[in-house]
Protein backbone atom coordinates (compact mmCIF):
# COMPACT_ATOMS: atom_id res chain seq x y z
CA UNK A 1 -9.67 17.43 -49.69
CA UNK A 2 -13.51 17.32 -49.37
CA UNK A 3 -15.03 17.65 -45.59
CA UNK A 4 -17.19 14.26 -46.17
CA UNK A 5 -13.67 12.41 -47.32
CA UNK A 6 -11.89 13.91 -44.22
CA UNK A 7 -14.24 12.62 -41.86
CA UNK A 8 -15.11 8.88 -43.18
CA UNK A 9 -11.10 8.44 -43.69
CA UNK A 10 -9.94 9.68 -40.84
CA UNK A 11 -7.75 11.76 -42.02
CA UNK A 12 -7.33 13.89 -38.84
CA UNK A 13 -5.97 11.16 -37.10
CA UNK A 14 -2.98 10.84 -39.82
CA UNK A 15 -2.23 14.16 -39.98
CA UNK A 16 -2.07 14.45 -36.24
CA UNK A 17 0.29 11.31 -36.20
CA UNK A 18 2.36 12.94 -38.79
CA UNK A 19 2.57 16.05 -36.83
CA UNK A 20 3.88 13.57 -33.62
CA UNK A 21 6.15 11.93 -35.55
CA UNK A 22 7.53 14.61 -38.01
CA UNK A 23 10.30 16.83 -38.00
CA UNK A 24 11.32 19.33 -35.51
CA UNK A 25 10.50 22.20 -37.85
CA UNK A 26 7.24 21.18 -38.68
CA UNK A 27 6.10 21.46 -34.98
CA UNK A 28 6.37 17.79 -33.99
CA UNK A 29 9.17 18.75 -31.16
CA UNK A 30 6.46 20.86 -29.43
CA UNK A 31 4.27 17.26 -28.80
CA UNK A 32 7.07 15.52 -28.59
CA UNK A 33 8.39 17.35 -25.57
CA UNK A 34 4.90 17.70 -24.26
CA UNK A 35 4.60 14.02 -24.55
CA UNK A 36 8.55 13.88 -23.24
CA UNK A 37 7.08 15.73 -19.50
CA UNK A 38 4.20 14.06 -19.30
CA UNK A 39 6.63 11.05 -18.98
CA UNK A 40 8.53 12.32 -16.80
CA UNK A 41 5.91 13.45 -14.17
CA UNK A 42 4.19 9.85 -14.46
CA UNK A 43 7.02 7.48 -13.52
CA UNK A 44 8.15 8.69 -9.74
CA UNK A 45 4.08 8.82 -9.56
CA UNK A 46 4.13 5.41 -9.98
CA UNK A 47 7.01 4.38 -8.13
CA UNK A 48 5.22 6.11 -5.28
CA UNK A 49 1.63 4.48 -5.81
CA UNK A 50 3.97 0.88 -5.81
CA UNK A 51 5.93 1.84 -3.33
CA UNK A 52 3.14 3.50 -0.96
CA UNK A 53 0.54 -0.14 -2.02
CA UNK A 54 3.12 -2.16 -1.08
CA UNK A 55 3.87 -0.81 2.63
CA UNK A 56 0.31 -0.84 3.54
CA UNK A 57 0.02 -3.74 2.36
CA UNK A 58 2.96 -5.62 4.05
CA UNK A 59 2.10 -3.70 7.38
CA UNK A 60 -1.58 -4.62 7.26
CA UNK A 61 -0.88 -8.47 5.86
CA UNK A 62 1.58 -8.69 8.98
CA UNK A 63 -0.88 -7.36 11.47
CA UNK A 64 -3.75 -9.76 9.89
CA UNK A 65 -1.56 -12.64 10.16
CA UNK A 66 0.60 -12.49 13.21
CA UNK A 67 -1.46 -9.71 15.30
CA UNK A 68 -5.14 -9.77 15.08
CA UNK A 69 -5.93 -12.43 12.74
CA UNK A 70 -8.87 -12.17 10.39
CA UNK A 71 -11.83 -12.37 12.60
CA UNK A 72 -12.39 -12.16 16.48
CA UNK A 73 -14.77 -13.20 18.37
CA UNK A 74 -15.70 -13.02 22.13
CA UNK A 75 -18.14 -14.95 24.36
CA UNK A 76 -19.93 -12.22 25.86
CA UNK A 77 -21.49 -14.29 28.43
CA UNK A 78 -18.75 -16.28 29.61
CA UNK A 79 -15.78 -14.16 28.67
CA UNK A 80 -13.10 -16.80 30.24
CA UNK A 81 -14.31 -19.38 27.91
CA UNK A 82 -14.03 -18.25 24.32
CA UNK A 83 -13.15 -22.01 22.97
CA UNK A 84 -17.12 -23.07 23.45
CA UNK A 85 -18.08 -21.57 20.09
CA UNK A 86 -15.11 -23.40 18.15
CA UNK A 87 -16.97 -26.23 16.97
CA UNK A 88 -19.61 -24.42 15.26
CA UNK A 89 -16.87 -22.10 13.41
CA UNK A 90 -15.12 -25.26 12.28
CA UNK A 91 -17.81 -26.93 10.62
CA UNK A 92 -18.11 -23.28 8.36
CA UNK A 93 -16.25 -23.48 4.65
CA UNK A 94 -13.55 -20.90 4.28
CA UNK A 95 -12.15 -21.22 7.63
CA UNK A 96 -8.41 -21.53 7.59
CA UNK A 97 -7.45 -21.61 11.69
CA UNK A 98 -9.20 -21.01 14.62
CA UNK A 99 -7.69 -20.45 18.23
CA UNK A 100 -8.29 -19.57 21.47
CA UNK A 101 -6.18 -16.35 22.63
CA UNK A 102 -5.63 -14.02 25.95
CA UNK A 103 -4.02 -10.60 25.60
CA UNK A 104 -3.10 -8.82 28.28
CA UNK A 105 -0.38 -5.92 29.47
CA UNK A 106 2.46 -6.44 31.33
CA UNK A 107 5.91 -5.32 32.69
CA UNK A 108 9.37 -7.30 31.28
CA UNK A 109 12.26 -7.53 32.70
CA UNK A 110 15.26 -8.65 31.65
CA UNK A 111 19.40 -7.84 32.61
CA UNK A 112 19.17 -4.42 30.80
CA UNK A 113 16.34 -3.00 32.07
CA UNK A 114 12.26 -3.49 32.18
CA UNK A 115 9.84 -2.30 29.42
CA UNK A 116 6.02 -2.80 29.04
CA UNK A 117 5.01 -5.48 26.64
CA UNK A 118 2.07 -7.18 25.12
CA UNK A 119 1.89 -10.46 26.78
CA UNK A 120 -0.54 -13.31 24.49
CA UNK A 121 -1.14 -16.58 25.49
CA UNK A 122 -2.16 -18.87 22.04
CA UNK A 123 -1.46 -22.29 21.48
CA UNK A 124 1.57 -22.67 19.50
CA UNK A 125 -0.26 -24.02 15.96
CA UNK A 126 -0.78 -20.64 14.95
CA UNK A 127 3.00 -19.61 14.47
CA UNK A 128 2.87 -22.65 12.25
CA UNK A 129 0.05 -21.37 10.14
CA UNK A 130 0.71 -20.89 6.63
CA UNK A 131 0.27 -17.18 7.14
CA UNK A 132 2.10 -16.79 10.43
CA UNK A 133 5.19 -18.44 8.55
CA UNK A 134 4.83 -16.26 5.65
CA UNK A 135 5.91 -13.03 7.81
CA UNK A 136 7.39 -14.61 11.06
CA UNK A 137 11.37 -14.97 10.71
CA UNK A 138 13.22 -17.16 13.74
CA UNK A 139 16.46 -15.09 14.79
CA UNK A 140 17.07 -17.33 17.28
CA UNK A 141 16.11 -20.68 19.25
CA UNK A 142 12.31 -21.75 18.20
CA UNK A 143 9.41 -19.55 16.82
CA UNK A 144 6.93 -20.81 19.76
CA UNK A 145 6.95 -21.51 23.72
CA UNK A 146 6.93 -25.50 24.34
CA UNK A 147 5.57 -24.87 27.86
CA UNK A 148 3.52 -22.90 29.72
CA UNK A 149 7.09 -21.38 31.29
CA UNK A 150 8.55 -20.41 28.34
CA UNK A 151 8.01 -17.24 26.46
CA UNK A 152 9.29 -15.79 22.47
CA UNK A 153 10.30 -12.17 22.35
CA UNK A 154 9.78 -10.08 19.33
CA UNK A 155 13.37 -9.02 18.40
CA UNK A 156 13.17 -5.13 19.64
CA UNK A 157 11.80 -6.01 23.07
CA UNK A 158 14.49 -8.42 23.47
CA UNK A 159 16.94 -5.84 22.57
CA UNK A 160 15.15 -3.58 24.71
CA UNK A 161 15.54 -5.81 27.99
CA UNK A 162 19.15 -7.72 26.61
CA UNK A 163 17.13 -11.11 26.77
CA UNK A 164 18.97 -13.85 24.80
CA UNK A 165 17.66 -17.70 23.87
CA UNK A 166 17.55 -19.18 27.51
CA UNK A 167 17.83 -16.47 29.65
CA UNK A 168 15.59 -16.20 32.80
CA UNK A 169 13.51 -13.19 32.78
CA UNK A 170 10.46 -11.87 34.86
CA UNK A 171 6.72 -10.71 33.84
CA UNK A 172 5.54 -8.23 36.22
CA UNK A 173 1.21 -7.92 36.30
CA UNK A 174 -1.54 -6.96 38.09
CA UNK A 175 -3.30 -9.30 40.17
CA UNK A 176 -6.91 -8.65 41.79
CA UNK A 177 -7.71 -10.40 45.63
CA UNK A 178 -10.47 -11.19 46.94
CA UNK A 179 -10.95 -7.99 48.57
CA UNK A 180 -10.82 -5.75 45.54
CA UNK A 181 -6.99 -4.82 45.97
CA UNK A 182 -4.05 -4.47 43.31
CA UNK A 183 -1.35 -6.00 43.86
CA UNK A 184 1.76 -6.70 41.70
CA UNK A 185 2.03 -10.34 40.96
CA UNK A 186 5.71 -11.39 39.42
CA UNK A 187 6.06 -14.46 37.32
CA UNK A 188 9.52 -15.88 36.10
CA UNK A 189 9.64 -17.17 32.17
CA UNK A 190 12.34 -18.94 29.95
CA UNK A 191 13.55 -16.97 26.69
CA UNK A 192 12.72 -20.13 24.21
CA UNK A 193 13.20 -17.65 20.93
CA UNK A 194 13.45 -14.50 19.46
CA UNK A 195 11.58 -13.61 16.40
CA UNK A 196 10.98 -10.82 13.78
CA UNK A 197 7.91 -9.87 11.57
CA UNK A 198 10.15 -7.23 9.72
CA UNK A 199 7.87 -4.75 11.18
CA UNK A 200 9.50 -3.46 14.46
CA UNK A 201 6.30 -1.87 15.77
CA UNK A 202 5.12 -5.59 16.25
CA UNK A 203 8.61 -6.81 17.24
CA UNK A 204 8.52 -4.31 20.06
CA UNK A 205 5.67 -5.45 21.82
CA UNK A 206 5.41 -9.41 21.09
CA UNK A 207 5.70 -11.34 24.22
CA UNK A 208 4.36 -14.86 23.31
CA UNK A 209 3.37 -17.29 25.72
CA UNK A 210 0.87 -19.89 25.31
CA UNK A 211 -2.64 -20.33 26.29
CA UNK A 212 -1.96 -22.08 29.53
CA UNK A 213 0.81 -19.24 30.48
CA UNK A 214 -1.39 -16.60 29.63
CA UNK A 215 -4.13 -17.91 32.02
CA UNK A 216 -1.43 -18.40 34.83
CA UNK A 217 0.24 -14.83 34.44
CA UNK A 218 -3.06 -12.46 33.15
CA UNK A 219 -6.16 -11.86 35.58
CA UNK A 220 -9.30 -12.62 33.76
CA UNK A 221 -10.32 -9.08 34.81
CA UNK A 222 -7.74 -7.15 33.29
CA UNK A 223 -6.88 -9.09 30.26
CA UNK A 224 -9.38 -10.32 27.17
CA UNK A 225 -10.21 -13.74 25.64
CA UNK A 226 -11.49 -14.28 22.39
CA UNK A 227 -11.18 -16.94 19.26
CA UNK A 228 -8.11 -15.72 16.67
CA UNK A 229 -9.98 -17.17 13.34
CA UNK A 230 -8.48 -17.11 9.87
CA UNK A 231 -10.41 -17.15 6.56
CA UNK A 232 -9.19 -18.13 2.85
CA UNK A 233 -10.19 -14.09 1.68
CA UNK A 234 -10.00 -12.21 4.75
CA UNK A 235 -9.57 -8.68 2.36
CA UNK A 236 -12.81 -9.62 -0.08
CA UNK A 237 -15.05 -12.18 2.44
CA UNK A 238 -14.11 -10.59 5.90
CA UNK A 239 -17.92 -9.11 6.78
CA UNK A 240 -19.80 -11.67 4.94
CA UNK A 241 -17.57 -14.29 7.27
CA UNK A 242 -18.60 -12.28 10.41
CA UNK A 243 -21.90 -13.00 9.52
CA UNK A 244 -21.85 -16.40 8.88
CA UNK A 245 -20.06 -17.15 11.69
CA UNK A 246 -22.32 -15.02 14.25
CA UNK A 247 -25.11 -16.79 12.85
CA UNK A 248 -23.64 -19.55 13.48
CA UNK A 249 -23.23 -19.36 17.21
CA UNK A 250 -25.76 -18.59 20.12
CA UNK A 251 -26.43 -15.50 21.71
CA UNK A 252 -23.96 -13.32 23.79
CA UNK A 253 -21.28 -13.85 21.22
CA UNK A 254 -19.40 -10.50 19.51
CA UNK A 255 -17.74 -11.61 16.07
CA UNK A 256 -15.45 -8.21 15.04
CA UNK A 257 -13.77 -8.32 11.56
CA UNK A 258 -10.15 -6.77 11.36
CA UNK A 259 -11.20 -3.76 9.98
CA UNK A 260 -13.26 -3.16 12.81
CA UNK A 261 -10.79 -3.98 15.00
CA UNK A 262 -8.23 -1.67 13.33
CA UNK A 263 -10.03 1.04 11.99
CA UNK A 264 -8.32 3.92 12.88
CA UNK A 265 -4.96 2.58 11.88
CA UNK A 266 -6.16 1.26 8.57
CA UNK A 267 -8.18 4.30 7.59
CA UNK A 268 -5.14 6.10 8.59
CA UNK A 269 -3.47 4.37 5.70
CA UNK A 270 -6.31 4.52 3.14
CA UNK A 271 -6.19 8.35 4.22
CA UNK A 272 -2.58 8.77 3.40
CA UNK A 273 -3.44 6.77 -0.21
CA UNK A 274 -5.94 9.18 -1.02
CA UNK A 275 -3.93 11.78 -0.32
CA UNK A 276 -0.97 10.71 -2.54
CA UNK A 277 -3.60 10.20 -5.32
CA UNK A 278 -4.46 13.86 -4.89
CA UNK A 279 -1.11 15.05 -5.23
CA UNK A 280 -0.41 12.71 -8.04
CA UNK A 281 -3.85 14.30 -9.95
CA UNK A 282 -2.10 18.03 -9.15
CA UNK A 283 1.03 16.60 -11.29
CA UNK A 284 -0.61 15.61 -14.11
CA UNK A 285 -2.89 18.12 -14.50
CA UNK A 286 0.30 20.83 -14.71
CA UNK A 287 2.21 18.43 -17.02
CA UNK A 288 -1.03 18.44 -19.30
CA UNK A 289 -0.68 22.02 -19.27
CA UNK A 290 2.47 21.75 -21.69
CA UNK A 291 0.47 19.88 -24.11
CA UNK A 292 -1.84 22.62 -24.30
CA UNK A 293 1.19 24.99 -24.89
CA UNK A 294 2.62 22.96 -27.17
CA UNK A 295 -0.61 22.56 -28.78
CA UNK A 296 -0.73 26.49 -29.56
CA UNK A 297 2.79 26.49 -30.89
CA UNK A 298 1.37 23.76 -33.23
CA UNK A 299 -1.16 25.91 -34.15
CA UNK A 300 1.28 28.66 -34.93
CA UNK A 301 4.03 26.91 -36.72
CA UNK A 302 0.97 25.05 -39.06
CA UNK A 303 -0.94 27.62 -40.17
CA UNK A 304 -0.07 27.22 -43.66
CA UNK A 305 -1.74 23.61 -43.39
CA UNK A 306 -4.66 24.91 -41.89
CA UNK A 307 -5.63 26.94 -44.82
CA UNK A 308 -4.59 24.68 -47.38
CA UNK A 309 -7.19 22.49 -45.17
CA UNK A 310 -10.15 25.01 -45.11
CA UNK A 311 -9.93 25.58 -48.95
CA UNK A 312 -10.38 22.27 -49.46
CA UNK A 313 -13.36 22.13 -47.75
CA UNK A 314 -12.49 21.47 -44.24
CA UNK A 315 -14.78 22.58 -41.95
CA UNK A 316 -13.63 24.54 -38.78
CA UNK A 317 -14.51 21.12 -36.63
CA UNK A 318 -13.02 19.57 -38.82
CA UNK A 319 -9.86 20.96 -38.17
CA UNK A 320 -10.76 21.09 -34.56
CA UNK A 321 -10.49 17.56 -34.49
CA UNK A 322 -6.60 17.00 -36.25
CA UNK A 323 -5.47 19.22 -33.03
CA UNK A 324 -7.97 17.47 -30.38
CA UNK A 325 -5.91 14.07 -32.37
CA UNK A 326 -2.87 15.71 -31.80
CA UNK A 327 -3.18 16.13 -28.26
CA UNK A 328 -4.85 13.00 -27.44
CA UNK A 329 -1.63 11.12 -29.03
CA UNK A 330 0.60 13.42 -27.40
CA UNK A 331 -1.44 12.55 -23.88
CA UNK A 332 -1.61 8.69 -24.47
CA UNK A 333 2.41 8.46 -25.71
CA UNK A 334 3.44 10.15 -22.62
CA UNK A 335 1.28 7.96 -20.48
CA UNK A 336 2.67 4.93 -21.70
CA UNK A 337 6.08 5.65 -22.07
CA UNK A 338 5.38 7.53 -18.27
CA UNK A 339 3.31 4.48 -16.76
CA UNK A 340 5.80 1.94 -18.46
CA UNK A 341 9.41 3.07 -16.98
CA UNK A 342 7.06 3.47 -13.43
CA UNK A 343 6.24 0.28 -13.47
CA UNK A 344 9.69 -0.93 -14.49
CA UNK A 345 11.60 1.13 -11.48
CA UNK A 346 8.72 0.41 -9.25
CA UNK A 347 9.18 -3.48 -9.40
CA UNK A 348 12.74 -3.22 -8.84
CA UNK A 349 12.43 -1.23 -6.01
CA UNK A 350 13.87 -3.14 -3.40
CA UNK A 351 16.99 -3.70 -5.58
CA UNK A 352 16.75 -0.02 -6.41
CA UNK A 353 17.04 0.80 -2.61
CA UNK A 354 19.95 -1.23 -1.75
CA UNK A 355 21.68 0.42 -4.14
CA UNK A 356 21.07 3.46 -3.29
CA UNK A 357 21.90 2.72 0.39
CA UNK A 358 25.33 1.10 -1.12
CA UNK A 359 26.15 3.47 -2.66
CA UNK A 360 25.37 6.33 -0.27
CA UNK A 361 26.92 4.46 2.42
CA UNK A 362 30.10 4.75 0.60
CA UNK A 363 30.85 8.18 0.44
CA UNK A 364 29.62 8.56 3.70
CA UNK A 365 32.32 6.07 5.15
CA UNK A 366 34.72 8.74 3.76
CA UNK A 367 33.52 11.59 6.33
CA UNK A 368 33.74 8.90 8.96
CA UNK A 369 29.65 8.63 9.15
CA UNK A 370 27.71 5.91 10.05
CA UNK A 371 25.85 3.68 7.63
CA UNK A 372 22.55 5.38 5.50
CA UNK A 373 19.43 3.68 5.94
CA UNK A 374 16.73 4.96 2.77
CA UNK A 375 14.01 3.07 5.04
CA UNK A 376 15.11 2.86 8.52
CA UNK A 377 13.77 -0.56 9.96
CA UNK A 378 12.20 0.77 13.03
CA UNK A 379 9.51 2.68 10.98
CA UNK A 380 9.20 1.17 7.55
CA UNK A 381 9.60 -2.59 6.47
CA UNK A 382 12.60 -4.38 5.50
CA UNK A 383 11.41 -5.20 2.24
CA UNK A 384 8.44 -3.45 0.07
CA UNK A 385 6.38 -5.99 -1.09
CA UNK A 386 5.54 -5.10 -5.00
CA UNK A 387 1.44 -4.48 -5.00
CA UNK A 388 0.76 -3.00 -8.90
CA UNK A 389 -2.94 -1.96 -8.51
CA UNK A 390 -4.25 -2.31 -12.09
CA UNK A 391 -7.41 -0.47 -11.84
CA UNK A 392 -5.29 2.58 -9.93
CA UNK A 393 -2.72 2.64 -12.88
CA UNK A 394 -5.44 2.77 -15.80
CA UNK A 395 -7.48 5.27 -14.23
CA UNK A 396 -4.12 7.45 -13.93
CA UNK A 397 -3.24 6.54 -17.08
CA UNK A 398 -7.27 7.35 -18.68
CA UNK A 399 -6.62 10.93 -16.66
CA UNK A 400 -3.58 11.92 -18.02
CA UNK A 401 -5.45 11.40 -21.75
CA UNK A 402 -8.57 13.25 -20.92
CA UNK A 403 -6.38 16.15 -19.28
CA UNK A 404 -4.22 16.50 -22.23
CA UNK A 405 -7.51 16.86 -24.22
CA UNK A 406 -8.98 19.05 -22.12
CA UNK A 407 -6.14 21.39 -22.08
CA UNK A 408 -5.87 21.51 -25.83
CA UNK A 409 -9.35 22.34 -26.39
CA UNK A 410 -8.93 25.77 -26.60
CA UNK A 411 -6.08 26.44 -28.79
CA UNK A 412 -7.98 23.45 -30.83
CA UNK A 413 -11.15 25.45 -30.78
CA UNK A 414 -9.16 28.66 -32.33
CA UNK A 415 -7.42 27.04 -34.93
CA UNK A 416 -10.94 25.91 -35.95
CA UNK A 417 -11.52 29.44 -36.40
CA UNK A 418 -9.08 30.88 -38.36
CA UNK A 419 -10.32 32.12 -41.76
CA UNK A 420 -8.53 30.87 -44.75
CA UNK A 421 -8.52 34.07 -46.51
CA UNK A 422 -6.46 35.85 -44.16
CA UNK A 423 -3.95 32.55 -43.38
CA UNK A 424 -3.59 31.91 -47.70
CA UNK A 425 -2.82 36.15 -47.64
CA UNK A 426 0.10 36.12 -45.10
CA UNK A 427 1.62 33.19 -46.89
């Protein structure tokens, strides 16, 4: 076999297939097993990059849509009028809702006790935007006040307080006289609903009102007033929406996008991502190391070939090359088989989960213990939403390769040096 003809066929590449695919005693179970735990360490990494996608995203698409909204903004100049700037907003393409909102603290209480709460007055249209009714589930009664007396509790304050669908219950706040005092101003309010956003960190704060209550119960002084606006691509058009719409209106307006407005929390997340990716790297790059053993034992077990190889004319990069195949195939076969059962158990998750917690529950009815909760609801959500980032799971996928390369470079690089005198000697 001539040097020129290995090269311009290719012939590396079908040896290094052949040495994949053959039998366990020519050295194929060594890349085959490599392959095998390269596998194995890439599906829970990508049940945990689906998993770990799809609870920021379902916690930051429920904050967007029933918390901040897309886009804020404030009238600077005349902070207890944020609706003068509406018009102009509403004449902008891309705008999907726009509403006039007060937020303010307060103290509930109900037959079980008192808790503190966030109280927001907005007009009832924006529970019944497409986005609010994506994530807001009605437990009981209606999803928004009819009146400014009425008020919907997030299910774990009503738990928290015992408030049911018609119940009477109080709103304690601060009100400011004339002469600069404090003074505790208590306001009674009809339970009209109870609601969920299967995220109980919301739940446990919601106390929804609507504009005209939150003007009657929260001082202008100790509460804020803004516009709650909604965009068609509030994740790809938020900032270049802010700037639209602060061009848009006069001076002595503030337009804040929702990253701005929940930047700590959301870089908290992105932190948390990164981190996972980092661990996930660390994974791969010790399950590439087994390619690079097995790439050695290849070298061992083949020698024989390799100086059959070199008489024929094979150069020593030449033979570099079949191994640097060999690994490469090894690398990419894992990584598919790895990436593909991932992405299988990943988008049956939910499913998955149940199951688990089924199952789980089961034997631990028979030591008389309570029911097992994978996720508790308090701290995760009810259901993952399934995000597959596409560009995440190439680039983990184009890793694992190049570290299964990288790793068999050496042992590669010395099987390109062995002398075929000495190899055609020993056998």
């Amino acid at each position: 076999m001539k040097a020129g003809v290995l090269r311009a066929a290719g012939t590396g590449f079908f040896i290094a297939i052949r040495y994949l695919l053959g039998r366990a005693h020519e050295g194929g179970r060594y890349l085959r097993g490599a392959a095998g735990g390269i596998a194995l360490s890439l599906i829970p990494i990508m049940v945990t990059l689906i998993v770990a996608d799809g609870m920021i995203r379902g916690i930051t698409d429920r904050f967007l849509e029933l918390g901040t909204g897309h886009i804020q903004v404030y009238n600077f100049l005349d902070p207890g009028k944020p609706d003068k700037g509406i018009d102009a907003i509403r004449k902008l393409d891309g705008i999907r809702g726009i509403w006039s909102e007060q937020r303010g603290a307060g103290v509930l209480v109900g037959k079980k006790g008192k808790t503190g709460a966030t109280i927001r007055g907005i007009d009832p249209s924006f529970w019944e935007d497409e986005g609010s009714a994506q994530y807001l589930v009605t437990l009981a009664g209606e999803s928004h006040p009819a009146t400014e007396r009425d008020v919907v509790l997030g299910q774990e304050l009503a738990e928290n307080i015992g408030a049911g669908v018609g119940d009477m219950i109080r709103i304690m706040t601060i009100r400011t006289t004339e002469d600069g005092r404090n003074i505790p101003r208590v306001t009674a309010f009809t339970v009209r609903g109870i609601v969920s956003s299967g995220y109980r960190e919301l739940d446990s704060l919601w106390c929804i009102t609507t504009w005209e209550g939150g003007t009657r119960v929260l001082p202008p002084e100790l509460s804020s007033s803004y516009l709650t606006v909604k965009i068609d691509d509030p994740y790809g058009n938020a900032d270049k929406m802010a700037i639209r719409i602060g061009s848009a209106l006069e001076a002595g307006y503030g337009v804040f996008t929702w990253k701005e407005l929940q930047k700590s929390q959301y870089s908290s997340y992105e932190s948390t991502r990164q981190l996972l990716l980092f661990i996930m790297a660390l994974i791969v790059i010790v399950a590439a190391v087994n390619v690079s053993s097995a790439t050695s034992m290849l070298v061992i077990e083949r020698q024989r070939d390799i100086a059959v190889l070199k008489a024929a004319g094979a150069s020593p990069r030449d033979t570099e090359r079949i191994f640097l195949w060999g690994s490469f195939l090894t690398g990419l076969t894992g990584a598919v088989a790895g990436i593909t059962l991932g992405l299988f158990l990943g988008y049956f998750i939910n499913p998955i989960i149940r199951g688990l917690e089924r199952v789980l529950s089961f034997f631990s009815s028979l030591f008389h213990q309570g029911e097992v909760k994978i996720l508790d609801p308090g701290y995760y959500l009810e259901t993952i939403p399934v995000i597959i980032d596409w560009s995440t799971v190439f680039l983990i996928g184009l890793f694992t390769v190049l570290c299964s390369i990288i790793a068999s470079w050496i042992p590669a690089r010395q099987a390109g040096k062995l002398k075929p005198l000495d190899l055609l000697r020993k056998y």
